[in-house]
Protein backbone atom coordinates (compact mmCIF):
# COMPACT_ATOMS: atom_id res chain seq x y z
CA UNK A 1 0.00 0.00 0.00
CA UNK A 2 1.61 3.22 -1.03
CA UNK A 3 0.48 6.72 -1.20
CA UNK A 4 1.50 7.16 -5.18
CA UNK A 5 1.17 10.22 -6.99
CA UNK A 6 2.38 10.14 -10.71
CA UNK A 7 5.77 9.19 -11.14
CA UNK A 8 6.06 11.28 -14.14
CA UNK A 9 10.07 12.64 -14.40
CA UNK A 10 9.30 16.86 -14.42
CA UNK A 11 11.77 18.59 -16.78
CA UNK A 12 13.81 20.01 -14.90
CA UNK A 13 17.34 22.28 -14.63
CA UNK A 14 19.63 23.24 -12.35
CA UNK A 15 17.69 26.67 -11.94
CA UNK A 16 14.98 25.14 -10.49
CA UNK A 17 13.85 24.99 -6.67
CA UNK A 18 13.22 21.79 -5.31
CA UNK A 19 9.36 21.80 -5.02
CA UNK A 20 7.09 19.04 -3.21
CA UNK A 21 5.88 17.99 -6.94
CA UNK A 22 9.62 16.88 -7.65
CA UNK A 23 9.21 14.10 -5.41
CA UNK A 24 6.87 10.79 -5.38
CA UNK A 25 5.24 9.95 -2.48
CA UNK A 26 5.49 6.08 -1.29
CA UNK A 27 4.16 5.69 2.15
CA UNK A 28 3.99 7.45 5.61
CA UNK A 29 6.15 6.02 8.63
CA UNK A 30 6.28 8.25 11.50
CA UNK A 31 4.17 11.42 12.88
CA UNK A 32 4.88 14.09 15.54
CA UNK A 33 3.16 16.72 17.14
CA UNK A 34 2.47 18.62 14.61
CA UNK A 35 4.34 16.99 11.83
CA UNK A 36 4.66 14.14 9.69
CA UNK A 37 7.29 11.65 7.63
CA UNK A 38 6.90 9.56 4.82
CA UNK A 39 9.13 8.50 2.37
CA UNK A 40 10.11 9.70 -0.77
CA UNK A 41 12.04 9.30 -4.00
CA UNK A 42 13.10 12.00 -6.18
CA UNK A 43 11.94 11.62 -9.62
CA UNK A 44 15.49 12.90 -11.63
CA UNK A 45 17.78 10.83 -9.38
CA UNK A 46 15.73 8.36 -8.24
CA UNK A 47 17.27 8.70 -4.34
CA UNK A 48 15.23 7.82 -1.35
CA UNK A 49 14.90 10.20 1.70
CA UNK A 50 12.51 10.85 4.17
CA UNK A 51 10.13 14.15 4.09
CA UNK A 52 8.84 15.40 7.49
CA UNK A 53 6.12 17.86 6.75
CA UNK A 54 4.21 20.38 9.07
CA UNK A 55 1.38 22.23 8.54
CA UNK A 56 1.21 25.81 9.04
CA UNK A 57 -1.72 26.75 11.10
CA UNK A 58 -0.93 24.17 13.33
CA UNK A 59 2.49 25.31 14.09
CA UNK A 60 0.77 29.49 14.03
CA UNK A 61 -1.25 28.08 16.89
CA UNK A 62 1.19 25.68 18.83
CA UNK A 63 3.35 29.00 18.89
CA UNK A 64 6.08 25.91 16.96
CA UNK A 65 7.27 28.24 14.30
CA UNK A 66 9.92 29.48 16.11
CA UNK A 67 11.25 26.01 16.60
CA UNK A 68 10.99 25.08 12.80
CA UNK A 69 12.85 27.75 11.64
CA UNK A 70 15.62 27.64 13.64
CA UNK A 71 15.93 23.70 13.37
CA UNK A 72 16.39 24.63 9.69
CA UNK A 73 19.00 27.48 10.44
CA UNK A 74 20.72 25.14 12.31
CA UNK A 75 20.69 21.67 10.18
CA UNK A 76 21.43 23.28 7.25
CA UNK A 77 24.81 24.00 8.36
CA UNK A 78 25.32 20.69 9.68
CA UNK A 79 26.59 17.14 7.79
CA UNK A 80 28.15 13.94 9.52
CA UNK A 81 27.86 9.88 9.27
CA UNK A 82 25.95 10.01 12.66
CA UNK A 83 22.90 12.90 11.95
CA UNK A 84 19.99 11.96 9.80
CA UNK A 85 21.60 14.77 7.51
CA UNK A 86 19.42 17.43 5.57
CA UNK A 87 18.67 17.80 2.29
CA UNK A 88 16.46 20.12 1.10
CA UNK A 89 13.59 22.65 2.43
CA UNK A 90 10.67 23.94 0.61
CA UNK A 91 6.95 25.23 1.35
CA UNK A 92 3.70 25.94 -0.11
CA UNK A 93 0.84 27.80 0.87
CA UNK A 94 -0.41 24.56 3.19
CA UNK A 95 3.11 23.08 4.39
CA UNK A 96 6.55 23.36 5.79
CA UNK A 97 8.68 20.54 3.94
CA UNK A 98 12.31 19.27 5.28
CA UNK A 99 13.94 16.53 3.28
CA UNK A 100 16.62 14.14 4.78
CA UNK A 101 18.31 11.66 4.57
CA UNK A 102 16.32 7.89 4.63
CA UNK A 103 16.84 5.22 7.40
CA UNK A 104 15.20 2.28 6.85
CA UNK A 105 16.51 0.71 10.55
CA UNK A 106 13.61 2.40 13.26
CA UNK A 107 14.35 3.96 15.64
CA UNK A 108 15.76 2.69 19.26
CA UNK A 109 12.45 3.11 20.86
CA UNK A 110 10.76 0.72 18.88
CA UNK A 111 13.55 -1.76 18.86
CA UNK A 112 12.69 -1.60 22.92
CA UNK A 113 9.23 -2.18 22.28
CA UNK A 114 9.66 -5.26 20.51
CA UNK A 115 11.41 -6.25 22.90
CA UNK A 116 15.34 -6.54 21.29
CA UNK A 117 18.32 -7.43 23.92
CA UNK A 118 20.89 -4.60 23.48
CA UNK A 119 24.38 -6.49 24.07
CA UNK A 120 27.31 -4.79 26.18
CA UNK A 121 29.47 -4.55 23.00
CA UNK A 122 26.35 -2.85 20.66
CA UNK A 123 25.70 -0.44 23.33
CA UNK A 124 29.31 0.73 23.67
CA UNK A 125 29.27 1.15 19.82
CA UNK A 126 26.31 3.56 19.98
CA UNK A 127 27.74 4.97 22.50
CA UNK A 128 31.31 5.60 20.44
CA UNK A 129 29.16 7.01 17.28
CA UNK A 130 26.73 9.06 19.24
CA UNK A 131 30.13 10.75 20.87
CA UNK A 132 31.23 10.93 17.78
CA UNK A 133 27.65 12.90 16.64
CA UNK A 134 28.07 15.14 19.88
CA UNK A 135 31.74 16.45 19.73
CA UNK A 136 31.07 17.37 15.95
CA UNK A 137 27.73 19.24 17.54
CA UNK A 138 29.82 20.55 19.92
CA UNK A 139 32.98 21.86 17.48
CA UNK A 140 29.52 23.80 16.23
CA UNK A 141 28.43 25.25 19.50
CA UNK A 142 24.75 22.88 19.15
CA UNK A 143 23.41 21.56 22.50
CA UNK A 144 20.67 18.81 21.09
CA UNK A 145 19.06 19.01 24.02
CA UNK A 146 16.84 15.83 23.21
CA UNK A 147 18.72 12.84 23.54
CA UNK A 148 16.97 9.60 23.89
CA UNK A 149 16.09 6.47 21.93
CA UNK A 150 12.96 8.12 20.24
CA UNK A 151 15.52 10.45 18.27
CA UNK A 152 18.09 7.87 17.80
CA UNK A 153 17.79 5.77 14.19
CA UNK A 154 19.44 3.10 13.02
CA UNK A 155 20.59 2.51 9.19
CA UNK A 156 20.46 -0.93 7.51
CA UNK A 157 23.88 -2.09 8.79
CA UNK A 158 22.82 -0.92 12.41
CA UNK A 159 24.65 2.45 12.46
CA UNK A 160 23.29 5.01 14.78
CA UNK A 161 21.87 8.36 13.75
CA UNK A 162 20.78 11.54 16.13
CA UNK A 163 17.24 13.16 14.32
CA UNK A 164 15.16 15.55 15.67
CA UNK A 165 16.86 19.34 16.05
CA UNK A 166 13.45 21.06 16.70
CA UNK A 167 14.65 21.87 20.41
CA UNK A 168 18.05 22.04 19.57
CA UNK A 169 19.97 25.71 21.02
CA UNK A 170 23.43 27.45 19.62
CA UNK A 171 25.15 29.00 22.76
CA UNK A 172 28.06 31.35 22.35
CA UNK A 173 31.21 31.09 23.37
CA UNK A 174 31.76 31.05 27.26
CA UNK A 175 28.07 31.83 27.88
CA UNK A 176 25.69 29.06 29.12
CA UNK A 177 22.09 28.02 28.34
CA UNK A 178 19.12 28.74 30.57
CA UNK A 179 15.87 27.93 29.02
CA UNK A 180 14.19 24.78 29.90
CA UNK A 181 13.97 21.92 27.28
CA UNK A 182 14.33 18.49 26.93
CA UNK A 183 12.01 15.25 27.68
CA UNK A 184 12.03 14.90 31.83
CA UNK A 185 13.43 11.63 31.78
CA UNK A 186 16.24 12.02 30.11
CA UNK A 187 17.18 15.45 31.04
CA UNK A 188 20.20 15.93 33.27
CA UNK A 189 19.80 17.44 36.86
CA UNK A 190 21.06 20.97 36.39
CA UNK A 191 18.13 21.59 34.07
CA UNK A 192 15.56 21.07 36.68
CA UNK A 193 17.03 24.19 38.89
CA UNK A 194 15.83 26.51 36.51
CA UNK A 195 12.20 24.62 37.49
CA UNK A 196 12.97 25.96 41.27
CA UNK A 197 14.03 29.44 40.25
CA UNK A 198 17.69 29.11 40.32
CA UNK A 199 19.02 29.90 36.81
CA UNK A 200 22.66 28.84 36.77
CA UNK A 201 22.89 27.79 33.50
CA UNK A 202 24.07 24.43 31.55
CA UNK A 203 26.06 23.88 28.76
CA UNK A 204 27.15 20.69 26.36
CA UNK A 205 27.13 18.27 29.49
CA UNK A 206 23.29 17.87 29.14
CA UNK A 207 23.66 16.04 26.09
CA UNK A 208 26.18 13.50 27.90
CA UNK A 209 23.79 12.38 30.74
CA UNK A 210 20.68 12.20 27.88
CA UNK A 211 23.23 9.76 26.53
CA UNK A 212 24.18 7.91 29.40
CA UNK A 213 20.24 7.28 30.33
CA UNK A 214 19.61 6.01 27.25
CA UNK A 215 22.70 3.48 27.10
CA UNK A 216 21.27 2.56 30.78
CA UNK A 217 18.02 2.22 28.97
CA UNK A 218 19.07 0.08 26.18
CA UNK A 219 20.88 -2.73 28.18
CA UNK A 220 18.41 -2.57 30.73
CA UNK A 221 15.09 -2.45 29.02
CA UNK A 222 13.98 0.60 31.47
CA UNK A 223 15.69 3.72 32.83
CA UNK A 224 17.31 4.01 35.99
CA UNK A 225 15.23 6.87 37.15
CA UNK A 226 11.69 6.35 37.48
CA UNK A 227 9.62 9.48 36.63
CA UNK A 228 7.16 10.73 34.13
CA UNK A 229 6.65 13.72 32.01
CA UNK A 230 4.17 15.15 35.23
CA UNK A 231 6.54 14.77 37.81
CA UNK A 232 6.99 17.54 39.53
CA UNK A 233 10.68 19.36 39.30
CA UNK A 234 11.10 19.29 42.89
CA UNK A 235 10.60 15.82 43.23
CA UNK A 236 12.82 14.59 40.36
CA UNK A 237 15.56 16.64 42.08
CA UNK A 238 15.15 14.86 45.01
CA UNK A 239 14.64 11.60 43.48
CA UNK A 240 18.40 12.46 41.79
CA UNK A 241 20.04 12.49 45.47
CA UNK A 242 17.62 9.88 47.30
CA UNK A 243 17.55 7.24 44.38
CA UNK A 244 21.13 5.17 43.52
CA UNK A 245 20.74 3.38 40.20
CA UNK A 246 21.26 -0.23 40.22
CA UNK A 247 23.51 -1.64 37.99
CA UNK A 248 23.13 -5.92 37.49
CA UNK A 249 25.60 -8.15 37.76
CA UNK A 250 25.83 -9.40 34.99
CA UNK A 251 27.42 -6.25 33.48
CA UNK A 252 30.74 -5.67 33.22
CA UNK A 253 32.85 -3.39 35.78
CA UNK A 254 33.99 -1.41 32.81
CA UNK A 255 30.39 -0.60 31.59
CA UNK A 256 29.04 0.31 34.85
CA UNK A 257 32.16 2.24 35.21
CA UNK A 258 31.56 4.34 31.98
CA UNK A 259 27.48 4.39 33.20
CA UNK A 260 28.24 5.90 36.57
CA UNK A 261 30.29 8.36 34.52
CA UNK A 262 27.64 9.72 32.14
CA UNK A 263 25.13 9.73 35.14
CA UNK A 264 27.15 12.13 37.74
CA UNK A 265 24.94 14.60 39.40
CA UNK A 266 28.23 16.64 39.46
CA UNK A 267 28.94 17.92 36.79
CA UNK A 268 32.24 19.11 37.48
CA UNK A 269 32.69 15.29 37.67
CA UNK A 270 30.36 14.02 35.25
CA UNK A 271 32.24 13.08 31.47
CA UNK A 272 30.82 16.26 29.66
CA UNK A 273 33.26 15.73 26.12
CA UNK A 274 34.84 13.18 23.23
CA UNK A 275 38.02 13.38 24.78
CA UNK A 276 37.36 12.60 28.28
CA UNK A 277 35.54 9.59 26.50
CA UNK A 278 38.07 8.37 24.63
CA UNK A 279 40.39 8.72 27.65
CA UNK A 280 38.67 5.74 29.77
CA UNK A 281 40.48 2.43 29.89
CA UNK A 282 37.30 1.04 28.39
CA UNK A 283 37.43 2.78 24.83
CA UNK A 284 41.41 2.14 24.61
CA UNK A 285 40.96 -0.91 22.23
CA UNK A 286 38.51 1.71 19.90
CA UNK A 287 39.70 2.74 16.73
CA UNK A 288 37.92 5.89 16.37
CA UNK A 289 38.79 6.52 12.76
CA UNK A 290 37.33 3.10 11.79
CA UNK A 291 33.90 4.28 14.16
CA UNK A 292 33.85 7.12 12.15
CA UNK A 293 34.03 5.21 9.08
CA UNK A 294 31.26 2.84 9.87
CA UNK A 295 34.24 -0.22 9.60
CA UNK A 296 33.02 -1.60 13.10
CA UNK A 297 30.09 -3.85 12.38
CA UNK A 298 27.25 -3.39 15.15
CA UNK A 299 26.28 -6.65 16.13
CA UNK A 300 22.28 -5.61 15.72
CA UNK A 301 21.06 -5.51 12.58
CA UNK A 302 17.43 -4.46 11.35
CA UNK A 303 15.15 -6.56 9.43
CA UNK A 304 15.61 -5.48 6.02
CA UNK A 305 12.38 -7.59 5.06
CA UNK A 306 10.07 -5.17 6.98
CA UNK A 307 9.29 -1.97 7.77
CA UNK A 308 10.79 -1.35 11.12
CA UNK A 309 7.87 1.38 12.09
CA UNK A 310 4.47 0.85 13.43
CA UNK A 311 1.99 0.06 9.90
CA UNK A 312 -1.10 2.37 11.37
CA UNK A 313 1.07 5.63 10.28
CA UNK A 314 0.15 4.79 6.58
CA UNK A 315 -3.51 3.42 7.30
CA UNK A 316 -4.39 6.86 9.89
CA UNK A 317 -2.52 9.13 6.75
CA UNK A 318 -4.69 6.74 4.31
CA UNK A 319 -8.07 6.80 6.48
CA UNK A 320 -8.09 9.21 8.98
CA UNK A 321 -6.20 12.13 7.68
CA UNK A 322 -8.56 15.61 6.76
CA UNK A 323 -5.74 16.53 3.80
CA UNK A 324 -4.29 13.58 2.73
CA UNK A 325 -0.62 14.25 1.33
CA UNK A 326 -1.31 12.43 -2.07
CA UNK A 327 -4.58 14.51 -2.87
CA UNK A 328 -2.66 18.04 -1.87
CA UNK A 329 -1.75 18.95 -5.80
CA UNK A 330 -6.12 18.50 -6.79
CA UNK A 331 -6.74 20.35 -2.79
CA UNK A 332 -4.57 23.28 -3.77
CA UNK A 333 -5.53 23.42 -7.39
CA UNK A 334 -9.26 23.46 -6.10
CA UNK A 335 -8.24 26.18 -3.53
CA UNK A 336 -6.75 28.46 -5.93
CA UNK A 337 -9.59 28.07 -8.78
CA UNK A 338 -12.42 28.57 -5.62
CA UNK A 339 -10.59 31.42 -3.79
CA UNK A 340 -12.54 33.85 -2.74
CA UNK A 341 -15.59 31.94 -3.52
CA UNK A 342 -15.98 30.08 0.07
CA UNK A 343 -16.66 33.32 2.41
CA UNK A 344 -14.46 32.36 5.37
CA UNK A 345 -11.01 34.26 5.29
CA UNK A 346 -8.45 33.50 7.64
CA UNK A 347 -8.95 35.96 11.00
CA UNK A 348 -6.75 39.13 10.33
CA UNK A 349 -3.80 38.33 12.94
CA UNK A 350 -3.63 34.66 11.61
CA UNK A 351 -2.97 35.48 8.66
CA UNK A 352 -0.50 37.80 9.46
CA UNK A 353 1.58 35.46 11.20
CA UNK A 354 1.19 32.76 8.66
CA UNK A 355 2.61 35.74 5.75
CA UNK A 356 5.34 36.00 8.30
CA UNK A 357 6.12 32.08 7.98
CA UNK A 358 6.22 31.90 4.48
CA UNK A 359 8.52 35.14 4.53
CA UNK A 360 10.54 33.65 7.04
CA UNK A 361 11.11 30.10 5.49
CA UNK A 362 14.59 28.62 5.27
CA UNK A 363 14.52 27.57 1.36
CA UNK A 364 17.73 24.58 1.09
CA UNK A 365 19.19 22.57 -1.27
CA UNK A 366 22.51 21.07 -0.48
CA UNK A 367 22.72 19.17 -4.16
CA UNK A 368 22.84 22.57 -5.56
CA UNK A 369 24.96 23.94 -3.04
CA UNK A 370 27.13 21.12 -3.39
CA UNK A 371 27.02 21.36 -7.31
CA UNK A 372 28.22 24.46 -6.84
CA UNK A 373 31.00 24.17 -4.63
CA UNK A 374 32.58 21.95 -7.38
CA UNK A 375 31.93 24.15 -10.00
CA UNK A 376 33.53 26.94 -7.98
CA UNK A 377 36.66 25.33 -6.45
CA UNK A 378 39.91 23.42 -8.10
CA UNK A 379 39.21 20.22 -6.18
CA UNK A 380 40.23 16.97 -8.07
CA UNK A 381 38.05 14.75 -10.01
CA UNK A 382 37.65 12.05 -7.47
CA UNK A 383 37.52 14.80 -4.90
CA UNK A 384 34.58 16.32 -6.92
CA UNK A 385 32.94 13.23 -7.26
CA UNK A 386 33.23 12.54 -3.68
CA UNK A 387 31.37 16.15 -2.69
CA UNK A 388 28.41 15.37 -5.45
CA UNK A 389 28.02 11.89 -3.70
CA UNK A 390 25.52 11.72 -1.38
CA UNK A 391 27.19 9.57 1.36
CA UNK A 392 26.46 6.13 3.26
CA UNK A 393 23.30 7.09 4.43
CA UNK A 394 21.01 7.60 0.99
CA UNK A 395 22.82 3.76 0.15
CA UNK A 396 19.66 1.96 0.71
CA UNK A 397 18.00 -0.56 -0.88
CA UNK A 398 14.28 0.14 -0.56
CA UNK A 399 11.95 -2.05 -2.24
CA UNK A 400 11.88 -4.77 0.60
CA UNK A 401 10.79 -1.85 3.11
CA UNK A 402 8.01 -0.24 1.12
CA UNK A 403 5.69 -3.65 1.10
CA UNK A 404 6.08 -5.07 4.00
């Protein structure tokens, strides 16, 4: 079951903006808030990608713009084996459109919900990329701020990938963050003082405890704090100096050595950076370059015979769904050839701030940009062709995933 629109290859030239009607849409796999994924292929170079798309007036009135447009400002700047790396950005008058790139692996939440065993020498993998992920975020002054398995997707060969920038912050140099963001149960303790009233500010070591719960999380099967997106502030404080996680057994001294680590309440103490990583006696048999390379083989593989996403995305965007992505080229044709005609304009201040979106919008393409940095620079031919590929991640064979 796929949500087809004609295939039909547009002509096309470098000129052109990437539009929605340059792609075909195959099938829906994920949803947010206020947004939505499916994957598609472009019809000139037949790659596969996944496009998240959000609808205006919803994000007007969530008050989400804000976080849309800087996710863009900051993604587009931003390319490495372990992101779900961006593409290209586009709108029209319904939609906010961000391209990126495909994995077909799920994400680490719903490996946990069916139930996988995460071994010792997997998790310390994920853990090697995903430092990998945060000093290169951190070289670029990006907290992520939203670290957990949820955000965390794996590629066929079982390589992980950080998603999800939408509450993502660039602090300055020497100056710290202060708002409040995250999901409770993975955030680290220093952000719940700004709960209390204290505002002392955090900085990149956030990111390292978000990453050290959801190790904890992976081997274990739950997380070693209990608490809940309610909780109270003042409670999960307390729980931080009342509750001592347990770590089994059966784990090794090294790995609950590295655990206790990530989870320090101090954070003068706590390991807040790559090299403080790379300096444990655990990661001293690691070569990083071959991490970085995706040469180390995680021992986890997806099932490349299914979709590894829950089915009912496709059947709710298929059923349930008031403006189906497949019909939106007849909707907006019908819109513009009926406008004015239905006697309910959008309320004055609305529409003002949905103007200000479509002024505002980030417009990307990093094929053109890319195409253009060649065209610009003296690199060498296999250093050209290297810039003009699109990487590891877009190397995906789909078919078996778009059936099942």
């Amino acid at each position: 079951m796929g949500l087809g629109q004609s295939s039909k290859t547009p002509v096309t030239d470098d000129t052109d903006e990437v539009s929605f009607d340059h792609f075909q849409i195959l099938r829906a796999i994920g949803k947010g808030s206020f947004g939505k994924v499916c994957i598609v292929q472009k019809k000139d170079t037949k790659k596969m990608y996944a496009m998240k798309y959000m609808n205006k007036l919803k994000c007007v009135e969530r008050n989400e713009v804000r976080n849309v447009l800087k996710e863009l400002q900051i993604m587009q700047n931003l390319e490495h084996p372990f992101l779900v790396n961006f593409w290209y950005s586009f709108q029209d008058e319904e939609d906010m459109f961000m391209v990126v790139d495909l994995l077909l692996g799920g994400d680490l939440r719903y490996h946990l919900q069916q139930n996988v065993h995460f071994s010792e020498n997997t998790v310390k993998l994920y853990v090697c990329e995903l430092a990998l992920a945060l000093g290169y975020l951190r070289s670029k002054r990006i907290l992520h701020r939203d670290i957990k398995p949820d955000n965390i997707l794996l590629d066929e060969h079982g390589h992980v990938h950080l998603t999800d920038f939408n509450i993502a912050a660039i602090v300055k140099e020497d100056l710290k963050a202060t708002s409040i963001a995250g999901t409770k149960p993975y955030m680290a303790p220093e952000l719940f003082q700004s709960f209390e009233g204290f505002h002392p500010g955090y900085t990149f070591s956030v990111d390292w405890w978000s990453l050290g719960i959801t190790a904890y999380e992976l081997l274990r099967g739950q997380r070693p704090y209990v608490m809940r997106s309610n909780t109270p502030a003042n409670e999960i404080l307390q729980t931080f100096h009342k509750v001592h996680p347990s770590y089994p057994a059966a784990w090794s001294l090294e790995m609950k050595s590295l655990l206790r680590k990530l989870l320090c309440i101090d954070v003068q103490k706590r390991i807040s950076c790559l090299a403080e990583l790379q300096d444990l006696d655990y990661m001293s048999d690691v070569n990083w370059d071959a991490v970085l390379s995706k040469q180390l083989p995680p021992s986890f593989i997806p099932n490349r015979r299914r979709l590894n996403c829950d089915p009912t995305f496709e059947l709710e965007e298929m059923i349930l769904e008031s403006k189906p992505l497949h019909k939106k080229k007849k909707r907006l044709a019908r819109k513009t050839r009926d406008q004015g005609s239905d006697g309910s304009p959008q309320n004055g201040q609305l529409q003002q701030r949905l103007d200000n979106v479509q002024r505002d919008f980030i417009v990307f393409n990093r094929e053109k940009s890319r195409k253009a940095l060649v065209s610009s620079s003296e690199l060498s031919t296999s250093e050209k062709n290297k810039v003009i590929e699109d990487g590891q991640n877009n190397n995906v064979e789909p078919a078996a995933y778009l059936s099942g």
